[in-house]
N, C-alpha and C. Protein backbone atom coordinates (compact mmCIF):
# COMPACT_ATOMS: atom_id res chain seq x y z
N UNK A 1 -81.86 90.33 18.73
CA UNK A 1 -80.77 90.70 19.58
C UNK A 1 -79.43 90.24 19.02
N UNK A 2 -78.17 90.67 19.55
CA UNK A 2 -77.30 90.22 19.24
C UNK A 2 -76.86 88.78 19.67
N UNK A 3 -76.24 88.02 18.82
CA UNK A 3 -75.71 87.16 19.67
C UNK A 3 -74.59 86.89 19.58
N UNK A 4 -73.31 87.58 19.20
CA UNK A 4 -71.98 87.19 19.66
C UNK A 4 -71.34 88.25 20.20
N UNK A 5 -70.39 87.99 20.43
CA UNK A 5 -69.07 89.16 21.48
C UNK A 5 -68.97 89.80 20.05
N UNK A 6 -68.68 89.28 18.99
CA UNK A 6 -68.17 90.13 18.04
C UNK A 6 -69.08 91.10 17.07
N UNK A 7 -70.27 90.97 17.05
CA UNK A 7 -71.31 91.30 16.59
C UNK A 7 -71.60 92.63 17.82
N UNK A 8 -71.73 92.61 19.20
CA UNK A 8 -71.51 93.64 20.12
C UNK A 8 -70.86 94.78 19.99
N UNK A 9 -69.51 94.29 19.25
CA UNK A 9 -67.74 94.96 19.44
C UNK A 9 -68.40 96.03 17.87
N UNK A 10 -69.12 95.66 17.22
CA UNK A 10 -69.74 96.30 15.87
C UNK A 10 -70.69 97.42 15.88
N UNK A 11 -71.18 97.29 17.21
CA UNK A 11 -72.62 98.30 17.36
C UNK A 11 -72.08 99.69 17.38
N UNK A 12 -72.52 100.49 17.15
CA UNK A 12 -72.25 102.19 17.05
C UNK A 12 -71.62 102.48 18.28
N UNK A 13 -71.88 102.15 19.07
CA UNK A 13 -71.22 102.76 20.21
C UNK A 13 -69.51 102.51 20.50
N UNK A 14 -69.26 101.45 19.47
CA UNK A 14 -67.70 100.95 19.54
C UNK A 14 -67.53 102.56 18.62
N UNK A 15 -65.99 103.10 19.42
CA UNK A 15 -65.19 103.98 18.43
C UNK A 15 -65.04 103.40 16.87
N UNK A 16 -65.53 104.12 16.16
CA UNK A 16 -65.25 103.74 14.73
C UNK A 16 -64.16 102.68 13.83
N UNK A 17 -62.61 103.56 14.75
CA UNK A 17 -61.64 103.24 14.17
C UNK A 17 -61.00 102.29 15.42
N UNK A 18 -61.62 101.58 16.60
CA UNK A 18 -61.34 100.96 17.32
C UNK A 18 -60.06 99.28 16.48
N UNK A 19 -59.12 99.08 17.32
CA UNK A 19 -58.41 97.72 16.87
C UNK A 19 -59.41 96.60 17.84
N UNK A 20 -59.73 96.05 16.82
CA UNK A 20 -60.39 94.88 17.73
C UNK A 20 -59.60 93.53 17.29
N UNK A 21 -59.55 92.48 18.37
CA UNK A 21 -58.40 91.36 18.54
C UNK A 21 -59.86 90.33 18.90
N UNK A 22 -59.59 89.52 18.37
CA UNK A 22 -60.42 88.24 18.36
C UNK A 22 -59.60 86.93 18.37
N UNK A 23 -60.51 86.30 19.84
CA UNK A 23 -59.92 84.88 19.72
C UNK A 23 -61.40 83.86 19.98
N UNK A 24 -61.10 82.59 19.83
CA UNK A 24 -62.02 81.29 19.34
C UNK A 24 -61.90 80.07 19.89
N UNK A 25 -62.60 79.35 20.17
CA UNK A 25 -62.16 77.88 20.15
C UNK A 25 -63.23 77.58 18.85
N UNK A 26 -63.80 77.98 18.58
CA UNK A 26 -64.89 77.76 17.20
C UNK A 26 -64.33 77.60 16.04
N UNK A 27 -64.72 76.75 15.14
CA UNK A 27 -63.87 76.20 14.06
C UNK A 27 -64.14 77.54 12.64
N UNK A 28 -65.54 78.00 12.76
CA UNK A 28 -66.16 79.07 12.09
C UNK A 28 -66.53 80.11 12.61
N UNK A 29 -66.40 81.30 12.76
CA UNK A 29 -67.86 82.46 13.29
C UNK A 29 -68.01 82.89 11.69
N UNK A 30 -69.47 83.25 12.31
CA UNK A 30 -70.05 84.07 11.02
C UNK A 30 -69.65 85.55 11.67
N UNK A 31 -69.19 86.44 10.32
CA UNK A 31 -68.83 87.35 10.72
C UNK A 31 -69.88 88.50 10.03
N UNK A 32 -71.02 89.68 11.15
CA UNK A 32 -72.31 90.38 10.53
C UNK A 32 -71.39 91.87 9.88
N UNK A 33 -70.65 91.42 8.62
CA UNK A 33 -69.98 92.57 7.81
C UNK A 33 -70.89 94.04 7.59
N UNK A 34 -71.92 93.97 7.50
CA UNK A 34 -73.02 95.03 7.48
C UNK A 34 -72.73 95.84 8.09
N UNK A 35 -72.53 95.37 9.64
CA UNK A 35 -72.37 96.36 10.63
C UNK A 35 -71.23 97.19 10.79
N UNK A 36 -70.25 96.95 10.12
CA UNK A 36 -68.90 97.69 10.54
C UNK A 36 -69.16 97.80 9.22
N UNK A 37 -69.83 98.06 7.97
CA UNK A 37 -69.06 99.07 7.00
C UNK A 37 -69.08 100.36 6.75
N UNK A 38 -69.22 101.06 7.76
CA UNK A 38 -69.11 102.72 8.25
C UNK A 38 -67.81 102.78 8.97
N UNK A 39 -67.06 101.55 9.09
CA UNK A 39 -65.98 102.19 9.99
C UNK A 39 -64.94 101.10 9.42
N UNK A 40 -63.63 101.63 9.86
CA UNK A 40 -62.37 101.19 9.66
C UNK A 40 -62.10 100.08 10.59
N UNK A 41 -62.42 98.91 9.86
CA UNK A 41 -62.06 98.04 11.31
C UNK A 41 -60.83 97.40 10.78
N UNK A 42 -59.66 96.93 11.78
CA UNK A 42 -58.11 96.13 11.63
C UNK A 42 -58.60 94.69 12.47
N UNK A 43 -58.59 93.62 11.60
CA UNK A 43 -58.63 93.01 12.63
C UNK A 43 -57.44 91.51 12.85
N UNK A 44 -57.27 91.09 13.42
CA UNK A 44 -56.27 90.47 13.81
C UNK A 44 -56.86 89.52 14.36
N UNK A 45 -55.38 88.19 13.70
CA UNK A 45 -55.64 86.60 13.89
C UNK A 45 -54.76 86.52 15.25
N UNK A 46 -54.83 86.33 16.52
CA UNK A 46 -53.52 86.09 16.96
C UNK A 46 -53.01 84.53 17.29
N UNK A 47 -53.44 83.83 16.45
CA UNK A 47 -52.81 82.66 16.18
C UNK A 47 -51.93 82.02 15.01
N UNK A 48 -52.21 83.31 14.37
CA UNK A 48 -51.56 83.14 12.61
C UNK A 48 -49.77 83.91 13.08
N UNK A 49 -49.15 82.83 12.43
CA UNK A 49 -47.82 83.78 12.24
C UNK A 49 -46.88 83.20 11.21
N UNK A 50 -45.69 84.04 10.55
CA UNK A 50 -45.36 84.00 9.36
C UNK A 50 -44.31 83.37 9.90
N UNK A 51 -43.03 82.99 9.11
CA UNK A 51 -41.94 82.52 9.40
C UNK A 51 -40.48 83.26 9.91
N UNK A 52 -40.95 84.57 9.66
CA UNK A 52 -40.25 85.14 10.76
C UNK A 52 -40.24 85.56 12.43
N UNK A 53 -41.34 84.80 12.72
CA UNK A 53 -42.20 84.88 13.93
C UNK A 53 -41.28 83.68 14.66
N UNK A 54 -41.07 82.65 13.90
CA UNK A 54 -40.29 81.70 14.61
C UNK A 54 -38.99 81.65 14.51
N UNK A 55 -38.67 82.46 13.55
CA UNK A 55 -37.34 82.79 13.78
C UNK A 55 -36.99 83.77 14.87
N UNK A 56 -37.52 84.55 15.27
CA UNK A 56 -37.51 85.89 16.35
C UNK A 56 -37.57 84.34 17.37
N UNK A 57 -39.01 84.09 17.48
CA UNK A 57 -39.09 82.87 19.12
C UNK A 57 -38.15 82.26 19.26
N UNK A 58 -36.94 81.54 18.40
CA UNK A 58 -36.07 80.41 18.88
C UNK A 58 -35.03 81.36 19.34
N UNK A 59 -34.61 82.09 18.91
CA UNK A 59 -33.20 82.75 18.98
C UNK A 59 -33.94 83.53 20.79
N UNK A 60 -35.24 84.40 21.26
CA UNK A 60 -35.30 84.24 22.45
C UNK A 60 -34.95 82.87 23.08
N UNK A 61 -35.39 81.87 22.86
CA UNK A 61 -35.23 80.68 23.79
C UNK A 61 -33.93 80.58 23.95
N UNK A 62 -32.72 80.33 22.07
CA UNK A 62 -31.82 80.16 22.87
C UNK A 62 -31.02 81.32 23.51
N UNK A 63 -31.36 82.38 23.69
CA UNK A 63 -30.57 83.32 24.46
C UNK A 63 -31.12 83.37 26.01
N UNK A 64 -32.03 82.47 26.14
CA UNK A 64 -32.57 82.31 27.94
C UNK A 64 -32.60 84.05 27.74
N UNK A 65 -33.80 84.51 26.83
CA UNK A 65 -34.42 85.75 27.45
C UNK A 65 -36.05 85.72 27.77
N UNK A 66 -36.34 84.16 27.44
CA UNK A 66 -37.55 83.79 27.83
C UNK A 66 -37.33 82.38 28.55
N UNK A 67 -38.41 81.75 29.05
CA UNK A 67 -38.37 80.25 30.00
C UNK A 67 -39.38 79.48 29.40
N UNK A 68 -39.13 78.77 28.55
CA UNK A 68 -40.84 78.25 27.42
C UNK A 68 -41.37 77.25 28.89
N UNK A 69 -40.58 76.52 29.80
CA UNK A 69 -41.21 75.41 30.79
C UNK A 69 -42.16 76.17 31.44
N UNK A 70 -42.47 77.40 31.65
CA UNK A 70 -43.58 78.15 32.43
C UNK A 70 -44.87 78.46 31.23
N UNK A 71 -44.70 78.47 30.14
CA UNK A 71 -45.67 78.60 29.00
C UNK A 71 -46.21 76.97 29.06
N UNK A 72 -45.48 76.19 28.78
CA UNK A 72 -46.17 74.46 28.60
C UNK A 72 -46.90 73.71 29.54
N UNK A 73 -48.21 74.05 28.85
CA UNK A 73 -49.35 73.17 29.95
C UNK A 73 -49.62 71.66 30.16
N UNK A 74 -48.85 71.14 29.50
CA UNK A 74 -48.72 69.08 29.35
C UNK A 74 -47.97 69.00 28.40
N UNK A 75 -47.34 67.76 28.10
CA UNK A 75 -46.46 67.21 27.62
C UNK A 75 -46.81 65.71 27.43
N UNK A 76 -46.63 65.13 26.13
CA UNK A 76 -47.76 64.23 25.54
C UNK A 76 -46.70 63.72 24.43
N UNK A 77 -46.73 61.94 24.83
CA UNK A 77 -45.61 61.68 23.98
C UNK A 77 -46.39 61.69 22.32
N UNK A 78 -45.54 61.74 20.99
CA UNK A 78 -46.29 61.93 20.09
C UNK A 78 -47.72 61.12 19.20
N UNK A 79 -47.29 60.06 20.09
CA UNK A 79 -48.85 59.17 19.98
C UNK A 79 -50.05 59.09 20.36
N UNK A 80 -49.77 59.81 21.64
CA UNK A 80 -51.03 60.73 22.08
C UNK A 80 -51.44 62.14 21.63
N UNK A 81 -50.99 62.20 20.64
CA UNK A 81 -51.78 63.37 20.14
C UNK A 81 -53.40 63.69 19.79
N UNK A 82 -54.00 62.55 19.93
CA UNK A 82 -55.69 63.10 19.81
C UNK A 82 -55.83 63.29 21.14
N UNK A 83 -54.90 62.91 22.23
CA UNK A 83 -55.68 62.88 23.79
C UNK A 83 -55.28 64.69 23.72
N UNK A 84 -54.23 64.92 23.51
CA UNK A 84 -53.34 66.29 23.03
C UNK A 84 -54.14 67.55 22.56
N UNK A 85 -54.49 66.90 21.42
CA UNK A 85 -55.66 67.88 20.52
C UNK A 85 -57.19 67.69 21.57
N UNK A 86 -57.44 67.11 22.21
CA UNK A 86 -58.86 66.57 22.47
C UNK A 86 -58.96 67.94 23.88
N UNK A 87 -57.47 68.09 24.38
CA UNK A 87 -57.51 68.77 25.93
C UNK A 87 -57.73 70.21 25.54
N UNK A 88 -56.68 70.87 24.32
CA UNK A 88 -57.31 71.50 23.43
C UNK A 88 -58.32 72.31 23.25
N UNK A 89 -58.56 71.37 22.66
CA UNK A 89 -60.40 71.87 22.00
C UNK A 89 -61.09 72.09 23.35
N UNK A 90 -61.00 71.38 24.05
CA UNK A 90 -62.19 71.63 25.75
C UNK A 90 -61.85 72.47 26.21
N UNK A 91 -60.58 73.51 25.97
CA UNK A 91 -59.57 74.87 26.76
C UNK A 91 -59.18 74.01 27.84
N UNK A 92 -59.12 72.70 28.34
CA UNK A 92 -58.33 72.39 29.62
C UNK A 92 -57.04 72.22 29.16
N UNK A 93 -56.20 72.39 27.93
CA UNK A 93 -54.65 72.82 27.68
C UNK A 93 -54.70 74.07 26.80
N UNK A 94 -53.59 74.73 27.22
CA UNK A 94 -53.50 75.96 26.69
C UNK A 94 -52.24 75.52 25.65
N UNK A 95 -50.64 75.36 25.96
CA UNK A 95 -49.67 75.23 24.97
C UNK A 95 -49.37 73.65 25.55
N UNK A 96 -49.41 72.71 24.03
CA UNK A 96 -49.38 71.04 24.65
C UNK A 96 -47.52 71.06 23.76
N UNK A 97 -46.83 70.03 24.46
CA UNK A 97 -46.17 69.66 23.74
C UNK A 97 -45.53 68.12 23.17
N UNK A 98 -45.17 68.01 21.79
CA UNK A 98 -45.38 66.58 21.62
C UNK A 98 -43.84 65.92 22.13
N UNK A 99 -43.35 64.88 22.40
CA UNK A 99 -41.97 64.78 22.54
C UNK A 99 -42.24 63.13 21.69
N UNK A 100 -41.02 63.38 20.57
CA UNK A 100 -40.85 61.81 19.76
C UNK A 100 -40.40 60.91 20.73
């Protein structure tokens, strides 16, 4: 049988040329390449971004066309960062932030 979401998203019945978006808390997946090489698959990191990605994000912040205090799930002075990383990894924080 199958056993991952992404291995599923591969079976014939997915549209060929489908965009599939994948996310993880897993440090690895094995990915079953076999199965999608009949079809065009795109697939996308959405945690990876280049350095123009943060150039676009600050210039929203400072133009207050976004509110980052409604995105930030804790706030963790920078010495607590394994408690930081630890909330993390369990998904009980979504965006942490460190303050020096």
């Amino acid at each position: 049988g199958l056993n991952s979401p992404l291995e599923v998203s591969l079976e014939d019945y997915v549209r060929p040329t489908a965009e599939k978006i994948y996310t993880t808390k897993e440090e690895r997946v094995e990915v079953p390449w076999n199965m999608g090489i009949m079809k065009r698959i795109e697939t996308t990191l959405p945690f990876s971004s280049g350095y123009t990605s943060w150039e676009k994000d600050l210039h929203l912040i400072a133009s207050k066309k976004i509110n980052v205090n409604s995105l930030i799930t804790h706030c963790f002075p920078l010495g607590d960062w394994s408690k930081a990383f630890s909330l993390v990894t369990k998904g009980q924080a979504i965006k942490t932030l460190f303050i020096a």
